[in-house]
N, C-alpha and C. Protein backbone atom coordinates (compact mmCIF):
# COMPACT_ATOMS: atom_id res chain seq x y z
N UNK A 1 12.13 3.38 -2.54
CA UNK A 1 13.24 2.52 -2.82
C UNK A 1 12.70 1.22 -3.40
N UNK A 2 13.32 0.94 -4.06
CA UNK A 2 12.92 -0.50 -4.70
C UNK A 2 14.39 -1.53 -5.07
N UNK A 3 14.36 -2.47 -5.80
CA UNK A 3 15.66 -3.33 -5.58
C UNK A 3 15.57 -3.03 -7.32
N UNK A 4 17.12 -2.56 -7.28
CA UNK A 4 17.52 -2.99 -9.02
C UNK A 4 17.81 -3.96 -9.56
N UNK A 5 16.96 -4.46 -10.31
CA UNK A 5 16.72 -5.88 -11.41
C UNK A 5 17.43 -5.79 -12.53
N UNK A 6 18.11 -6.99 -13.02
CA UNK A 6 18.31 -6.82 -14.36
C UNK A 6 17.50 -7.26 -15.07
N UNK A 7 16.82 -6.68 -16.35
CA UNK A 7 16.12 -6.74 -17.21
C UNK A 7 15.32 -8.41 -17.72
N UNK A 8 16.35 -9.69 -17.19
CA UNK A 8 16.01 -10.99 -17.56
C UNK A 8 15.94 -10.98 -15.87
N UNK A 9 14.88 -10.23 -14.97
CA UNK A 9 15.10 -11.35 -13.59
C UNK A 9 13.88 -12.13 -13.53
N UNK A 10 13.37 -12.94 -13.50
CA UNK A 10 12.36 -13.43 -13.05
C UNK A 10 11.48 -13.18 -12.27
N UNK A 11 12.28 -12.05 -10.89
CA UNK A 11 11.91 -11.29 -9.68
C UNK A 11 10.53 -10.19 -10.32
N UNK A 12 10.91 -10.08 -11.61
CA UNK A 12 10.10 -8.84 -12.48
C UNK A 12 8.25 -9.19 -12.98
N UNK A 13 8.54 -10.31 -12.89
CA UNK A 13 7.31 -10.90 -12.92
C UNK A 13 6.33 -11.24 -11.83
N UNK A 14 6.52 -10.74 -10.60
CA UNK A 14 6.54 -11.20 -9.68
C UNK A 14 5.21 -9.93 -9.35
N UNK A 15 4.13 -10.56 -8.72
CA UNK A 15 3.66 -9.49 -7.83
C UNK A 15 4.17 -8.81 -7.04
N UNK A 16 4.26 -7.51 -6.77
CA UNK A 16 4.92 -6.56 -6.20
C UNK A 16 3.96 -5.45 -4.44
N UNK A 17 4.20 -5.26 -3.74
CA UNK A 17 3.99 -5.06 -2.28
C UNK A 17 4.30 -3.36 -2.32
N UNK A 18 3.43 -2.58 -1.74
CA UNK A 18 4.74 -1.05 -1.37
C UNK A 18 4.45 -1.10 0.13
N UNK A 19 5.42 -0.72 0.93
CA UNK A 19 5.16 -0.41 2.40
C UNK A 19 5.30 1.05 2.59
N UNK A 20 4.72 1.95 2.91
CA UNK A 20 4.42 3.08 3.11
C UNK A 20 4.94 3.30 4.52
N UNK A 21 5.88 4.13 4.71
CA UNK A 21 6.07 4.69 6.27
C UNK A 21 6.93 5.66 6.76
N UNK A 22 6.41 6.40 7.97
CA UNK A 22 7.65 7.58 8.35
C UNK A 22 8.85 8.30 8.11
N UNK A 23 8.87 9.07 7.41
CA UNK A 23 10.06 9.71 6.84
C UNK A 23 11.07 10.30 8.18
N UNK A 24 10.27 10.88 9.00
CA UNK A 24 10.88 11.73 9.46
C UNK A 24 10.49 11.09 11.20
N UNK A 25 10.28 12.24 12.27
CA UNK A 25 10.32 11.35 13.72
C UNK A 25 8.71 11.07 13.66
N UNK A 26 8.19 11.25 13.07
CA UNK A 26 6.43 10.59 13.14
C UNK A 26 6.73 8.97 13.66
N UNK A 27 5.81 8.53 14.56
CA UNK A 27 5.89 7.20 14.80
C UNK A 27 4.41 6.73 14.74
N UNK A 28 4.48 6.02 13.33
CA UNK A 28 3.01 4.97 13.44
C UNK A 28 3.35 4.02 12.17
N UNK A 29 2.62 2.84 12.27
CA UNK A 29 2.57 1.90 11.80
C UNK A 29 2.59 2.09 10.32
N UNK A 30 3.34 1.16 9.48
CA UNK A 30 3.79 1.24 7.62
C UNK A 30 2.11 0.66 7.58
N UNK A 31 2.24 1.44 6.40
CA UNK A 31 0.77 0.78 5.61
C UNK A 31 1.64 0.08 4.05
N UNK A 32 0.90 -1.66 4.09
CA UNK A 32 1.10 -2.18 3.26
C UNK A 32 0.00 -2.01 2.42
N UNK A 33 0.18 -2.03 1.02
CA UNK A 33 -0.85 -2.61 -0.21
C UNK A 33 -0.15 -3.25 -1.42
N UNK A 34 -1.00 -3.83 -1.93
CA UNK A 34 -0.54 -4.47 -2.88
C UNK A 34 -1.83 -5.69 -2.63
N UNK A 35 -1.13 -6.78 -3.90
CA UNK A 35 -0.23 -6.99 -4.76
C UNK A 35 -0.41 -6.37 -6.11
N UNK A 36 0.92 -5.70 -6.61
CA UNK A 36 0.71 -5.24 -7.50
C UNK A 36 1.32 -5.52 -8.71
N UNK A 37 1.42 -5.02 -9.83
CA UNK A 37 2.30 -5.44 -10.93
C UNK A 37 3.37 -4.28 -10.98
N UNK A 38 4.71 -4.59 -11.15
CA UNK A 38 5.76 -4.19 -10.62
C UNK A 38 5.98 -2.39 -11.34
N UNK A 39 5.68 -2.49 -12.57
CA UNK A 39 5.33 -0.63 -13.09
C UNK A 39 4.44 -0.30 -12.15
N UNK A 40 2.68 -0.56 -12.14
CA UNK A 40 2.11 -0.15 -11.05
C UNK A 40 2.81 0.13 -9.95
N UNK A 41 3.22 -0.43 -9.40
CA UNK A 41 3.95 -0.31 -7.85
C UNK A 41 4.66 0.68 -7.48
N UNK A 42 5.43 0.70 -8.82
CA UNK A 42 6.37 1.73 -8.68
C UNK A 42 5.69 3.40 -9.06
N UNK A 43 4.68 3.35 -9.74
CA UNK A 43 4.12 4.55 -10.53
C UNK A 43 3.54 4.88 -9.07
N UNK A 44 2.77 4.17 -8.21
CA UNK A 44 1.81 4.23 -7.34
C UNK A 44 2.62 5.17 -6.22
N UNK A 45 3.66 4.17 -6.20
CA UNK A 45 4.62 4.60 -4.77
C UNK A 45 5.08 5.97 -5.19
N UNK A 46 5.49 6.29 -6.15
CA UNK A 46 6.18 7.56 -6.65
C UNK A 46 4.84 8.54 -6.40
N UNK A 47 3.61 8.51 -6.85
CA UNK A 47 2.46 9.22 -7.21
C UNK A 47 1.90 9.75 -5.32
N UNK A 48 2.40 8.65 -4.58
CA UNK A 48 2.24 9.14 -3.35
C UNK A 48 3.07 10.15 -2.63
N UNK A 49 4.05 9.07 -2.71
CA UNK A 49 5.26 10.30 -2.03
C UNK A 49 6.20 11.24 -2.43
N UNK A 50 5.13 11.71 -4.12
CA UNK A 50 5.51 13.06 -4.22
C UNK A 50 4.85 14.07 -3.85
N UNK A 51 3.14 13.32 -3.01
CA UNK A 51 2.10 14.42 -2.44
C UNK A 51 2.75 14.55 -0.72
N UNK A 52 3.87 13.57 -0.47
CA UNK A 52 3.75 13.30 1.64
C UNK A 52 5.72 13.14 1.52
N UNK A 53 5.47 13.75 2.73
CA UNK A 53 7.28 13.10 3.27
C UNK A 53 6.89 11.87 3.82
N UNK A 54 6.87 11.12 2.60
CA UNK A 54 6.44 9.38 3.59
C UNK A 54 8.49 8.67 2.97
N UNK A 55 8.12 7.42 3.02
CA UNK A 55 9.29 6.48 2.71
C UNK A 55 8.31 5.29 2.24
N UNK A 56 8.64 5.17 1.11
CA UNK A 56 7.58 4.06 0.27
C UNK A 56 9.14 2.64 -0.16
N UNK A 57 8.69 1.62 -0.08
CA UNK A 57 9.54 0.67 -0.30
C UNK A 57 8.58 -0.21 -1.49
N UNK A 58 9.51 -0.55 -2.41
CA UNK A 58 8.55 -1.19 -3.17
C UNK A 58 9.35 -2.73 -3.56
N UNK A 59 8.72 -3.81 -3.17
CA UNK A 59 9.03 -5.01 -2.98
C UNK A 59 8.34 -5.88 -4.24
N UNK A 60 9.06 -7.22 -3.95
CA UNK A 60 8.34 -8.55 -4.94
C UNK A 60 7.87 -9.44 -3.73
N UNK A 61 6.37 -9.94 -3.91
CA UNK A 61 5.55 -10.28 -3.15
C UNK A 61 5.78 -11.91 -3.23
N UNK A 62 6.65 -12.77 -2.52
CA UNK A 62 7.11 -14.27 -2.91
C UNK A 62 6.32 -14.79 -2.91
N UNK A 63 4.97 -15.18 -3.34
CA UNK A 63 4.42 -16.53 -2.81
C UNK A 63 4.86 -17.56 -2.78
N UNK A 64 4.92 -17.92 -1.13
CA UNK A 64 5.53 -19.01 -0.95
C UNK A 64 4.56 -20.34 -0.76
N UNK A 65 4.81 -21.52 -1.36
CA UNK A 65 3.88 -22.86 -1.20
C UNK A 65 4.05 -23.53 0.02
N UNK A 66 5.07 -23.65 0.18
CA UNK A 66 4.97 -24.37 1.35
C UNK A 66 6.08 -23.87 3.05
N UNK A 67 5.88 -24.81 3.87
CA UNK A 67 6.25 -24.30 5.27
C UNK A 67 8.07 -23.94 5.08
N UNK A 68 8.23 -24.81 3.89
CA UNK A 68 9.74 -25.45 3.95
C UNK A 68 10.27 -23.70 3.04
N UNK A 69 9.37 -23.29 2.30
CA UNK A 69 10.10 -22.18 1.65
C UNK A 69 9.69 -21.03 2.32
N UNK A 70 8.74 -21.22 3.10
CA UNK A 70 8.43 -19.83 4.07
C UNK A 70 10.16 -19.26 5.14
N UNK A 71 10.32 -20.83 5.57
CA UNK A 71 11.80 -21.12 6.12
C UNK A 71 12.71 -20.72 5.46
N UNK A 72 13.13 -20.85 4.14
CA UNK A 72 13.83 -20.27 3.37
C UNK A 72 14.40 -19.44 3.52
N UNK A 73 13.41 -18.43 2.83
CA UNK A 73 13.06 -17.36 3.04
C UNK A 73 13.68 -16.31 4.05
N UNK A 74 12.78 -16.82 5.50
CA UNK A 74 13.48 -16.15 6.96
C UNK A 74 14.98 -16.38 7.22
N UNK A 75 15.19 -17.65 6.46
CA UNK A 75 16.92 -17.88 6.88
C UNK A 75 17.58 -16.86 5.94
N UNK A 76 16.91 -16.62 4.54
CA UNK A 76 18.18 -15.54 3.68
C UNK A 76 17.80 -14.67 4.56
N UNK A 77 16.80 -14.10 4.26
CA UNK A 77 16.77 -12.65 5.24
C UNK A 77 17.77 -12.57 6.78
N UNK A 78 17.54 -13.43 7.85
CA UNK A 78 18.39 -13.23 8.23
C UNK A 78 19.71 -13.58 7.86
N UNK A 79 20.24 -14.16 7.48
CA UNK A 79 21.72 -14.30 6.45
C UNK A 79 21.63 -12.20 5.91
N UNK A 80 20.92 -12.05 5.16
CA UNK A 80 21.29 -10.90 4.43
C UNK A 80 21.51 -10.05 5.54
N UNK A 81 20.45 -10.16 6.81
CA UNK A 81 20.62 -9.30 7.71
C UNK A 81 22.16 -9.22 8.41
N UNK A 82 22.72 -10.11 8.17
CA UNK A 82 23.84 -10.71 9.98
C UNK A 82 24.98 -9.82 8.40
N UNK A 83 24.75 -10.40 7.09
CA UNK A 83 26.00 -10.10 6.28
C UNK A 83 26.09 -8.51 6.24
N UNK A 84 25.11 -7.61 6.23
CA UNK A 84 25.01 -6.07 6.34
C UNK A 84 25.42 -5.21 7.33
N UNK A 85 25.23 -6.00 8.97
CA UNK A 85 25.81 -5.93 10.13
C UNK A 85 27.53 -5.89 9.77
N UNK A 86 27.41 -6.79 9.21
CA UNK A 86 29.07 -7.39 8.93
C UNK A 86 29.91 -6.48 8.66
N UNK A 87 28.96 -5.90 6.93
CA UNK A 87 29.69 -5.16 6.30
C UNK A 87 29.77 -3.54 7.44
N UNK A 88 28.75 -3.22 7.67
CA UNK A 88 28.84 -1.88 8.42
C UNK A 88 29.88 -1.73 9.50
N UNK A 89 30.00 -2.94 10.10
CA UNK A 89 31.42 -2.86 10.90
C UNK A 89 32.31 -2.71 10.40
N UNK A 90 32.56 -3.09 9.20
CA UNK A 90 33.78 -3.08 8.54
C UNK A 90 34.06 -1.93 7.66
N UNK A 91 33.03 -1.24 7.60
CA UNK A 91 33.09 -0.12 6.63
C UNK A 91 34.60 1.03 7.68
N UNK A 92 34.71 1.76 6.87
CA UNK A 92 35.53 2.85 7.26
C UNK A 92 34.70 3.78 7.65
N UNK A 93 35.59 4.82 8.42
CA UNK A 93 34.85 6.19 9.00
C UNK A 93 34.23 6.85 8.51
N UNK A 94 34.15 7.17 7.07
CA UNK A 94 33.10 8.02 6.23
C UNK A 94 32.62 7.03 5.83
N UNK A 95 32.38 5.90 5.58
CA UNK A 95 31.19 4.60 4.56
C UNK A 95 31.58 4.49 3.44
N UNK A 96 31.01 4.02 2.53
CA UNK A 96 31.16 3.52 1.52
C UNK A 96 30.60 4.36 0.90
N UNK A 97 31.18 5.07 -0.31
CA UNK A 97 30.97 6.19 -1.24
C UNK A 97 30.32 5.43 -2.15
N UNK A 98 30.44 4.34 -2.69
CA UNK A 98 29.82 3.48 -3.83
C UNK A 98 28.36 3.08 -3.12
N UNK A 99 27.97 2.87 -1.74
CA UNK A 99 26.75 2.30 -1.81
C UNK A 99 25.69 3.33 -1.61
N UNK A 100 26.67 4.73 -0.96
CA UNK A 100 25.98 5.65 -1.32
C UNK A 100 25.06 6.20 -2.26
N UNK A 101 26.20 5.78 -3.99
CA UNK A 101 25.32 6.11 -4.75
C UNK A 101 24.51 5.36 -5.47
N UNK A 102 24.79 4.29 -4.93
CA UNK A 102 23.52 3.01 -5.47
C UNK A 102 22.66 3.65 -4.46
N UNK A 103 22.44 3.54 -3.16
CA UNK A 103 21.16 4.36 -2.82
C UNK A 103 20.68 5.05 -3.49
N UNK A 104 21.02 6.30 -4.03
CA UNK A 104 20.61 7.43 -4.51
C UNK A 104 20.20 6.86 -6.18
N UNK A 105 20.64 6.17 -6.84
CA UNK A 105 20.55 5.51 -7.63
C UNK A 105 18.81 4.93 -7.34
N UNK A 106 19.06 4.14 -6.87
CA UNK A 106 17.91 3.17 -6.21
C UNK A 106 16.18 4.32 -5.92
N UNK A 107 16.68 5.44 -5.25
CA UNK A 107 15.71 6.31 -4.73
C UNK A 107 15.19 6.86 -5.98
N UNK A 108 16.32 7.16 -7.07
CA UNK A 108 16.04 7.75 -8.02
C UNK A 108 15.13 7.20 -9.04
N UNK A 109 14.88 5.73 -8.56
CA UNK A 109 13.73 4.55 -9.73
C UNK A 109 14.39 4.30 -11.07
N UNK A 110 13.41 3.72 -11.42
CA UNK A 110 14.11 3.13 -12.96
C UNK A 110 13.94 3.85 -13.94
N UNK A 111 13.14 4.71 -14.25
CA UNK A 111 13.09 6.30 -14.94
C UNK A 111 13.85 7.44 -15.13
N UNK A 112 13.61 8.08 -15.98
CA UNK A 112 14.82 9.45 -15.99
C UNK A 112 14.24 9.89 -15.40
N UNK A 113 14.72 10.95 -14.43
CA UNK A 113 13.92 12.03 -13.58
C UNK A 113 13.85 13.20 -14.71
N UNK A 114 14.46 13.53 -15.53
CA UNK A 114 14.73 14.72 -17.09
C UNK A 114 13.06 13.82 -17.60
N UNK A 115 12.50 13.20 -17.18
CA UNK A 115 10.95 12.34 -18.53
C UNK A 115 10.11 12.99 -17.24
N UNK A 116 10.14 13.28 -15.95
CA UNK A 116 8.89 13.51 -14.85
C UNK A 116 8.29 12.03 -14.24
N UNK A 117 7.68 12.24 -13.38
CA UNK A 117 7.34 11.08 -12.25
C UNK A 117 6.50 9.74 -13.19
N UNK A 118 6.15 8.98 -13.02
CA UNK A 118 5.42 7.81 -13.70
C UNK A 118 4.06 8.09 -13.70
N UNK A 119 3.19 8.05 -14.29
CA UNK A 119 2.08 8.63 -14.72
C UNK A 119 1.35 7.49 -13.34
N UNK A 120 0.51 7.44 -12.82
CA UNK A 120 -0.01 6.77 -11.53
C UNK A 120 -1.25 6.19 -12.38
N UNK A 121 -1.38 4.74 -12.15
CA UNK A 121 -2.44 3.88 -13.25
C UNK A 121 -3.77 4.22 -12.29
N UNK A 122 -4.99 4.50 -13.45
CA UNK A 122 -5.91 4.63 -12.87
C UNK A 122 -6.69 2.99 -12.18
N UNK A 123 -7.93 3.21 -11.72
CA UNK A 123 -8.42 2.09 -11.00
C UNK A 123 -8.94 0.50 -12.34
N UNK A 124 -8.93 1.22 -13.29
CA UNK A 124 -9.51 -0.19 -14.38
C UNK A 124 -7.94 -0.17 -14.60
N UNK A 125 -6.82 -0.03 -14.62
CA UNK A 125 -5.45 -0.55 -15.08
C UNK A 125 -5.21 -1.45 -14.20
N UNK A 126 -5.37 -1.09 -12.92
CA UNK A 126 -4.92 -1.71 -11.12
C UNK A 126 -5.81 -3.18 -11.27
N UNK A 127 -6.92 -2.89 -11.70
CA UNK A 127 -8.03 -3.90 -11.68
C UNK A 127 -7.30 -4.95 -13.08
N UNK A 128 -6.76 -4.86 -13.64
CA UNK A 128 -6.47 -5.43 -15.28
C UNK A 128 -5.15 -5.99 -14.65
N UNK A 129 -4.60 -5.59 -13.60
CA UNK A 129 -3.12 -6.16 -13.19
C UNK A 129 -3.27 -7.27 -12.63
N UNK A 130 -4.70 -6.19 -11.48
CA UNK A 130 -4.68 -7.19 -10.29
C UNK A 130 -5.55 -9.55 -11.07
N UNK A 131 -5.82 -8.79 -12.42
CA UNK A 131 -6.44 -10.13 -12.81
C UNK A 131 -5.16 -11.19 -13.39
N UNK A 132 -4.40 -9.99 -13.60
CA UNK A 132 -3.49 -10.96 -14.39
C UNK A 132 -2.47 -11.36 -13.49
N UNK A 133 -2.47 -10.75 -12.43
CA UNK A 133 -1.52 -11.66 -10.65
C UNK A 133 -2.82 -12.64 -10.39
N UNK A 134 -3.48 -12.51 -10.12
CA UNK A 134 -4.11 -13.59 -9.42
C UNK A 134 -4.22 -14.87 -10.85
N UNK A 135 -3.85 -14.49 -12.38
CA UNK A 135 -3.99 -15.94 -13.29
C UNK A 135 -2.59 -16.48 -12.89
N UNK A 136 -1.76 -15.39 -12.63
CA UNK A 136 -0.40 -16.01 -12.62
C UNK A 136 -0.19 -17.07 -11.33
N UNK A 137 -0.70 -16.65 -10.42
CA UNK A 137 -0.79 -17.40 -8.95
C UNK A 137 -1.52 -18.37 -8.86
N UNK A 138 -2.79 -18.99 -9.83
CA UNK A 138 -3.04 -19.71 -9.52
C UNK A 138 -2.82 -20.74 -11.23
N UNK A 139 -1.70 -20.44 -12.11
CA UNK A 139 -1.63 -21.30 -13.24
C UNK A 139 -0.45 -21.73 -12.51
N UNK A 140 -0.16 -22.91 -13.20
CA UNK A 140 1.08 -23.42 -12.54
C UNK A 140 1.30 -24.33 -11.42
């Protein structure tokens, strides 16, 4: 799963995170990696969990500067959290048919599934990303 962007987000530029974890009743700890560049991320995450019944999440990695936006931060999240609570109470007895298929949407990535999975970048691509996140993180 990953979050759908529109094409001008800024979010897109962003170093990108995958959390790797339990599909099914297995119980052990998500494995994070990253930071990555946001195709990578997504090629990577797909390239895995078409070999495992895992659940791969693929995120934008905020670096945050200071204490005051770390705070931020925890307050949307919980805000997003308390507003999702909200909505689920309020949903009707079968749910919401529309967020259904934004899920499925969402699971489905930003690719045609009719083109096949994202080709998975080898280790000098990962290495060529990982230089150009760390110029971006520290220009500016």
């Amino acid at each position: 799963m990953t979050l759908d962007l529109p094409a001008d987000s800024p979010m897109l530029g962003l170093p990108w995170i995958i959390t790797f974890g339990p599909l099914g009743d297995d119980e052990w700890e998500p494995v994070v990696c990253g930071p990555y560049e946001r195709r990578h991320a997504l090629a990577l995450a797909e390239a895995v969990v078409a070999e495992e019944q895992l659940m791969a999440v693929v995120e934008p990695l905020v670096p945050a500067v200071s204490v005051e936006q770390i705070e931020g931060e925890i307050a949307a999240a919980q805000l997003a959290a308390r507003d999702e609570v909200t909505r689920v109470d309020q949903a009707d007895l079968y749910g919401d048919y529309e967020d259904t298929i934004d899920e499925e949407e969402l699971a489905a990535g930003e690719h045609d599934r009719a083109a096949g999975p994202l080709p998975a970048p080898d280790a000098a691509e990962l290495r060529a990303g990982f230089a150009r996140i760390a110029a971006q993180l520290t220009s500016g």
